[in-house]
C-alpha atoms as a PDB file:
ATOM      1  CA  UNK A   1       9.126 -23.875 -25.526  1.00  0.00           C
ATOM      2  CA  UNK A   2       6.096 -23.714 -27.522  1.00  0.00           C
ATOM      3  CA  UNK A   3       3.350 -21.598 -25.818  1.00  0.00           C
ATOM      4  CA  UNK A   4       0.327 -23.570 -24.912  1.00  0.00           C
ATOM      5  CA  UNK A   5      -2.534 -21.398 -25.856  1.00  0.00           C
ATOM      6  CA  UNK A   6      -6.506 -21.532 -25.844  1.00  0.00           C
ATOM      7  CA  UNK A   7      -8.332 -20.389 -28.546  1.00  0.00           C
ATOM      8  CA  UNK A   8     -11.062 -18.302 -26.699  1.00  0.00           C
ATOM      9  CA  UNK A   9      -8.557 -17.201 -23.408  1.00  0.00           C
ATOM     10  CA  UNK A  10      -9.780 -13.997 -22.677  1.00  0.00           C
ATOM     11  CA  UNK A  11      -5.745 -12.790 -22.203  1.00  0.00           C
ATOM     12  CA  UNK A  12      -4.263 -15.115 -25.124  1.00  0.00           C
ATOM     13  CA  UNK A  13      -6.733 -16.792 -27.411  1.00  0.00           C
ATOM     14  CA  UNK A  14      -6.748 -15.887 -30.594  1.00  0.00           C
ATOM     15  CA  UNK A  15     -10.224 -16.387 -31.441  1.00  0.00           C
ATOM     16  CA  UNK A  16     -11.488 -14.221 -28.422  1.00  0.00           C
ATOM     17  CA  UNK A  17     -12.230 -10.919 -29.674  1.00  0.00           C
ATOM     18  CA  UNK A  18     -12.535  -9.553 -27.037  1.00  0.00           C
ATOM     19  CA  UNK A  19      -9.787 -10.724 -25.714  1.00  0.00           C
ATOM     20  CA  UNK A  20      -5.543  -8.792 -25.071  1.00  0.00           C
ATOM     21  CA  UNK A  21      -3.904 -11.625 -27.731  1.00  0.00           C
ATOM     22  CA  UNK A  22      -1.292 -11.508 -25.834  1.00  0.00           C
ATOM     23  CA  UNK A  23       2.067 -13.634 -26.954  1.00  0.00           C
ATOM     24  CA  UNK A  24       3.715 -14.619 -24.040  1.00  0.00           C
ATOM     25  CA  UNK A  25       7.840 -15.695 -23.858  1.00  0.00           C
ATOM     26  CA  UNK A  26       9.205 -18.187 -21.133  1.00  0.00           C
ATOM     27  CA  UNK A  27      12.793 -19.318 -19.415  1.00  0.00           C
ATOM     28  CA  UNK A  28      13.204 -21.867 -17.234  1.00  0.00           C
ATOM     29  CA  UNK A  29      11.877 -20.121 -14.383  1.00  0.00           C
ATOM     30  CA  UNK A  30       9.746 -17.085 -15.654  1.00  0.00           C
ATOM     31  CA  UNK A  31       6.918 -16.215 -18.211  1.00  0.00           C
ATOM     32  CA  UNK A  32       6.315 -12.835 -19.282  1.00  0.00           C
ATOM     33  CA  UNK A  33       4.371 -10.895 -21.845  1.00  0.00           C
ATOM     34  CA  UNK A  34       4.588  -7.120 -22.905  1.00  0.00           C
ATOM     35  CA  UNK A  35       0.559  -5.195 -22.671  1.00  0.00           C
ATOM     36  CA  UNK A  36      -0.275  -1.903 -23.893  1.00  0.00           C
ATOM     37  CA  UNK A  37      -3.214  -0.889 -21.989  1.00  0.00           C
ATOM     38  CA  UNK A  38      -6.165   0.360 -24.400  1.00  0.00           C
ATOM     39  CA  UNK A  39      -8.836   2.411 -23.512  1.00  0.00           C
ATOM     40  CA  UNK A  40     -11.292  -0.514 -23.706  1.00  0.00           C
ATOM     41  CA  UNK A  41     -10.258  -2.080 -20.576  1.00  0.00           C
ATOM     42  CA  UNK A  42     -10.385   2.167 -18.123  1.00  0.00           C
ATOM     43  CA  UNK A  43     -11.857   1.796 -14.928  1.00  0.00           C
ATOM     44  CA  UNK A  44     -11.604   5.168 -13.205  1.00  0.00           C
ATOM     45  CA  UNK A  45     -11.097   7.602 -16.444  1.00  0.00           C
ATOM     46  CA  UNK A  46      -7.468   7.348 -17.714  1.00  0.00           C
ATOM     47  CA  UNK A  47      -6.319   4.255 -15.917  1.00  0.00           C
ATOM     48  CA  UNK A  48      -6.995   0.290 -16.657  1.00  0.00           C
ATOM     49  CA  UNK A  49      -9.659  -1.089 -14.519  1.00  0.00           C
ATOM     50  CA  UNK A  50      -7.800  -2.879 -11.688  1.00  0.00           C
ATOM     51  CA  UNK A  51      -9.868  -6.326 -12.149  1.00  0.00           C
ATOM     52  CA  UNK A  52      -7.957  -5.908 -15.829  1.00  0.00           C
ATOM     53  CA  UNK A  53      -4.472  -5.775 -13.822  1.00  0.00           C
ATOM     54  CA  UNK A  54      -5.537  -8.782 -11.988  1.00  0.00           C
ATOM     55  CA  UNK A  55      -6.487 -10.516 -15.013  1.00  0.00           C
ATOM     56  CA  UNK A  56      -2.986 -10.119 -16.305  1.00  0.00           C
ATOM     57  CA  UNK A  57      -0.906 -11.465 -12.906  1.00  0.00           C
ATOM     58  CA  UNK A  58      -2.825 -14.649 -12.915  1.00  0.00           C
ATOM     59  CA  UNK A  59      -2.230 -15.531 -16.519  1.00  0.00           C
ATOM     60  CA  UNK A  60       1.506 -15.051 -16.391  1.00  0.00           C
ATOM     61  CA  UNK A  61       1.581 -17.018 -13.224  1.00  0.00           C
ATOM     62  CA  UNK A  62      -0.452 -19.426 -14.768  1.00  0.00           C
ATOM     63  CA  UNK A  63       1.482 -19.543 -18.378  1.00  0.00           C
ATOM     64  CA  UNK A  64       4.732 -20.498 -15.718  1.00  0.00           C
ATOM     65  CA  UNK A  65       2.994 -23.445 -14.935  1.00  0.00           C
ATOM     66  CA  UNK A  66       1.827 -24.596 -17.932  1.00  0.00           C
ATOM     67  CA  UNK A  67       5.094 -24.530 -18.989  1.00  0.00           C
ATOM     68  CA  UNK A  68       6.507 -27.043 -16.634  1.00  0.00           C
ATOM     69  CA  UNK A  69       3.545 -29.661 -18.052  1.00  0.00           C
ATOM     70  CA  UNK A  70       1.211 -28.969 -14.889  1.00  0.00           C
ATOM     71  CA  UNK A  71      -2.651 -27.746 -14.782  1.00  0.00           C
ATOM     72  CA  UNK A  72      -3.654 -25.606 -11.922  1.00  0.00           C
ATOM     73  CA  UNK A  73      -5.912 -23.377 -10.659  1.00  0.00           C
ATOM     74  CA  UNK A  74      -5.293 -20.446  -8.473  1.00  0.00           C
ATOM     75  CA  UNK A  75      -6.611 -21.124  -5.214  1.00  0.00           C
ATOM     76  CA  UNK A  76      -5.511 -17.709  -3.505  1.00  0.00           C
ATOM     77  CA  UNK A  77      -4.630 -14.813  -4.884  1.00  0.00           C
ATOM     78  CA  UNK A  78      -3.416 -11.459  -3.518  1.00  0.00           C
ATOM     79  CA  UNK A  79      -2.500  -7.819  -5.418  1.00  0.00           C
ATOM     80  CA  UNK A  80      -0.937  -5.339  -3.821  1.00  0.00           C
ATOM     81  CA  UNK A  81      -1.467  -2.128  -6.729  1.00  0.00           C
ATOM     82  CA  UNK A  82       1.091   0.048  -6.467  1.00  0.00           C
ATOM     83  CA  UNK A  83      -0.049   2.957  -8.547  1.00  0.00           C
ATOM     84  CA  UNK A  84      -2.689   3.557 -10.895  1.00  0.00           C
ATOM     85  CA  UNK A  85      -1.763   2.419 -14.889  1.00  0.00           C
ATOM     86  CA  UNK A  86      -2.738   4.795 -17.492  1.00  0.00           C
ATOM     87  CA  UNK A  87      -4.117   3.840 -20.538  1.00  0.00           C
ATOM     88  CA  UNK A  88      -2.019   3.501 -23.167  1.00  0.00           C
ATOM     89  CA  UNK A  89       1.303   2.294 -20.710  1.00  0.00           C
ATOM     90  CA  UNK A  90       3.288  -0.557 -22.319  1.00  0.00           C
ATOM     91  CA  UNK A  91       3.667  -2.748 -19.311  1.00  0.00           C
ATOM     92  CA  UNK A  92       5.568  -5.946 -18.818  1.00  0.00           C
ATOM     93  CA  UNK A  93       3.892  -8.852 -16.643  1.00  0.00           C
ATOM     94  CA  UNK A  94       6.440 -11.515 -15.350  1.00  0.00           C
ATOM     95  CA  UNK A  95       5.599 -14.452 -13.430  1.00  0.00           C
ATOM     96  CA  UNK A  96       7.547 -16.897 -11.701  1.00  0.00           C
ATOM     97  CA  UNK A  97       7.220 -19.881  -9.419  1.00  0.00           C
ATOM     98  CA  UNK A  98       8.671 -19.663  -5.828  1.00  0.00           C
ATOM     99  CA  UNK A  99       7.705 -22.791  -4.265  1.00  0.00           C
ATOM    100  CA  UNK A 100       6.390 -25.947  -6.111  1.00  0.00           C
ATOM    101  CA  UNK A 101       5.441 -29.396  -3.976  1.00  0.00           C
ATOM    102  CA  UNK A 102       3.630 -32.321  -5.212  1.00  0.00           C
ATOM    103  CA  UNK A 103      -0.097 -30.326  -4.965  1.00  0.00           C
ATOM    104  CA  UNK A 104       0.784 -26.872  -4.572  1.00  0.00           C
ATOM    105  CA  UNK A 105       2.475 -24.329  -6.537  1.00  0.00           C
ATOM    106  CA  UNK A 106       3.470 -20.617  -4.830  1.00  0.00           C
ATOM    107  CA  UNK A 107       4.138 -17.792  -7.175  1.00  0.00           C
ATOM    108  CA  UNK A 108       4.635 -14.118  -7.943  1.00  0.00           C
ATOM    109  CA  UNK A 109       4.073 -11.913 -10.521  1.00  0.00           C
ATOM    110  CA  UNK A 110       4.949  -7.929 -11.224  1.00  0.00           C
ATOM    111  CA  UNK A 111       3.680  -5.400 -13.853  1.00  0.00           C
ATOM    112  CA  UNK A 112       6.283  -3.244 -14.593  1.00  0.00           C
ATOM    113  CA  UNK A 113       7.733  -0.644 -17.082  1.00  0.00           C
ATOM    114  CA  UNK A 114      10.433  -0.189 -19.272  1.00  0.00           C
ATOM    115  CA  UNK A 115      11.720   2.342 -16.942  1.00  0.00           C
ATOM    116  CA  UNK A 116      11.507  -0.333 -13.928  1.00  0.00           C
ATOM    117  CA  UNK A 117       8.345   1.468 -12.376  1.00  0.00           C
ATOM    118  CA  UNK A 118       5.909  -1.206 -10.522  1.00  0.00           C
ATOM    119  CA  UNK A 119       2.375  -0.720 -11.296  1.00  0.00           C
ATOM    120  CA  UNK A 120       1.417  -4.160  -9.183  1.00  0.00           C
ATOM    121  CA  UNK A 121       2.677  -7.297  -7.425  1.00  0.00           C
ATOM    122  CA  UNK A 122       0.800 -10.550  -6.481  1.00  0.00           C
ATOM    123  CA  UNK A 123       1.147 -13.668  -4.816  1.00  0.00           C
ATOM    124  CA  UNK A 124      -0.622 -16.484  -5.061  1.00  0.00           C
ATOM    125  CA  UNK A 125      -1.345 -20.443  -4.742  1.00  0.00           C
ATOM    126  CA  UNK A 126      -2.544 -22.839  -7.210  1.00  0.00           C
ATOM    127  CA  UNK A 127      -3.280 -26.154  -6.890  1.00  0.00           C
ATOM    128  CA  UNK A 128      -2.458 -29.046  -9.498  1.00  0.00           C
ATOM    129  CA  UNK A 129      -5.076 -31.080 -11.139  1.00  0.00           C
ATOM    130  CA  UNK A 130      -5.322 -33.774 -13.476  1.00  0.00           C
ATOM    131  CA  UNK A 131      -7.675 -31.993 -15.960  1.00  0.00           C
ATOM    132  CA  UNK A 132      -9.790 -29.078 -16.184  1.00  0.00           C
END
């Protein structure tokens, strides 16, 4: 599947530069992306601002759904953090959809390790719509 990408996406545009750039990879039923936190994006000193770690569980839930051909934006969201991420932690995010009707898609996403350690979980809606 051929990513769908927008140039100035603060998590995957390439033309953003501010932005992560991140490259993400897809299966039928998940999207994921590997981060390496930089010291750009610290909240409290050492450790990725969580609004960062937010940023990241709605794209790859969102990336899911693009991939299936569908627009939609999040209509609820919810993080549980788990533990603080230090900078410079190469994380993987992973999003997946759980539930999808004719409006309404239901998904979850994780930030893990390579060691299997979660840093945060989320859950969320998102509703279709026919352009943006």
């Amino acid at each position: 599947m051929k990513e769908i990408k927008y140039a100035n996406c603060f998590v995957c545009g390439e033309e953003n530069p501010l932005g992560m750039k991140l490259d993400f990879e897809y299966d039928d039923n998940s999207a994921w992306a590997w981060f390496t936190s930089p010291a750009g994006f610290e909240g409290y000193h050492g450790v990725i601002h969580g609004g960062i770690i937010a940023t990241l569980l709605d794209e790859v839930m969102a990336k899911i759904i693009l991939s299936k051909n569908l627009i939609a934006v999040t209509a609820d969201m919810n993080i549980r953090y788990r533990k603080p991420l230090p900078l410079g932690t190469k994380v993987k995010a992973t999003g997946t959809i759980t539930v999808q009707k004719t409006r309404t898609l239901h998904t979850e996403a994780s930030l893990t390790d390579a060691e299997g350690n979660i840093y945060a979980e989320s859950k969320a809606v998102y509703i279709v719509v026919k352009h943006l």
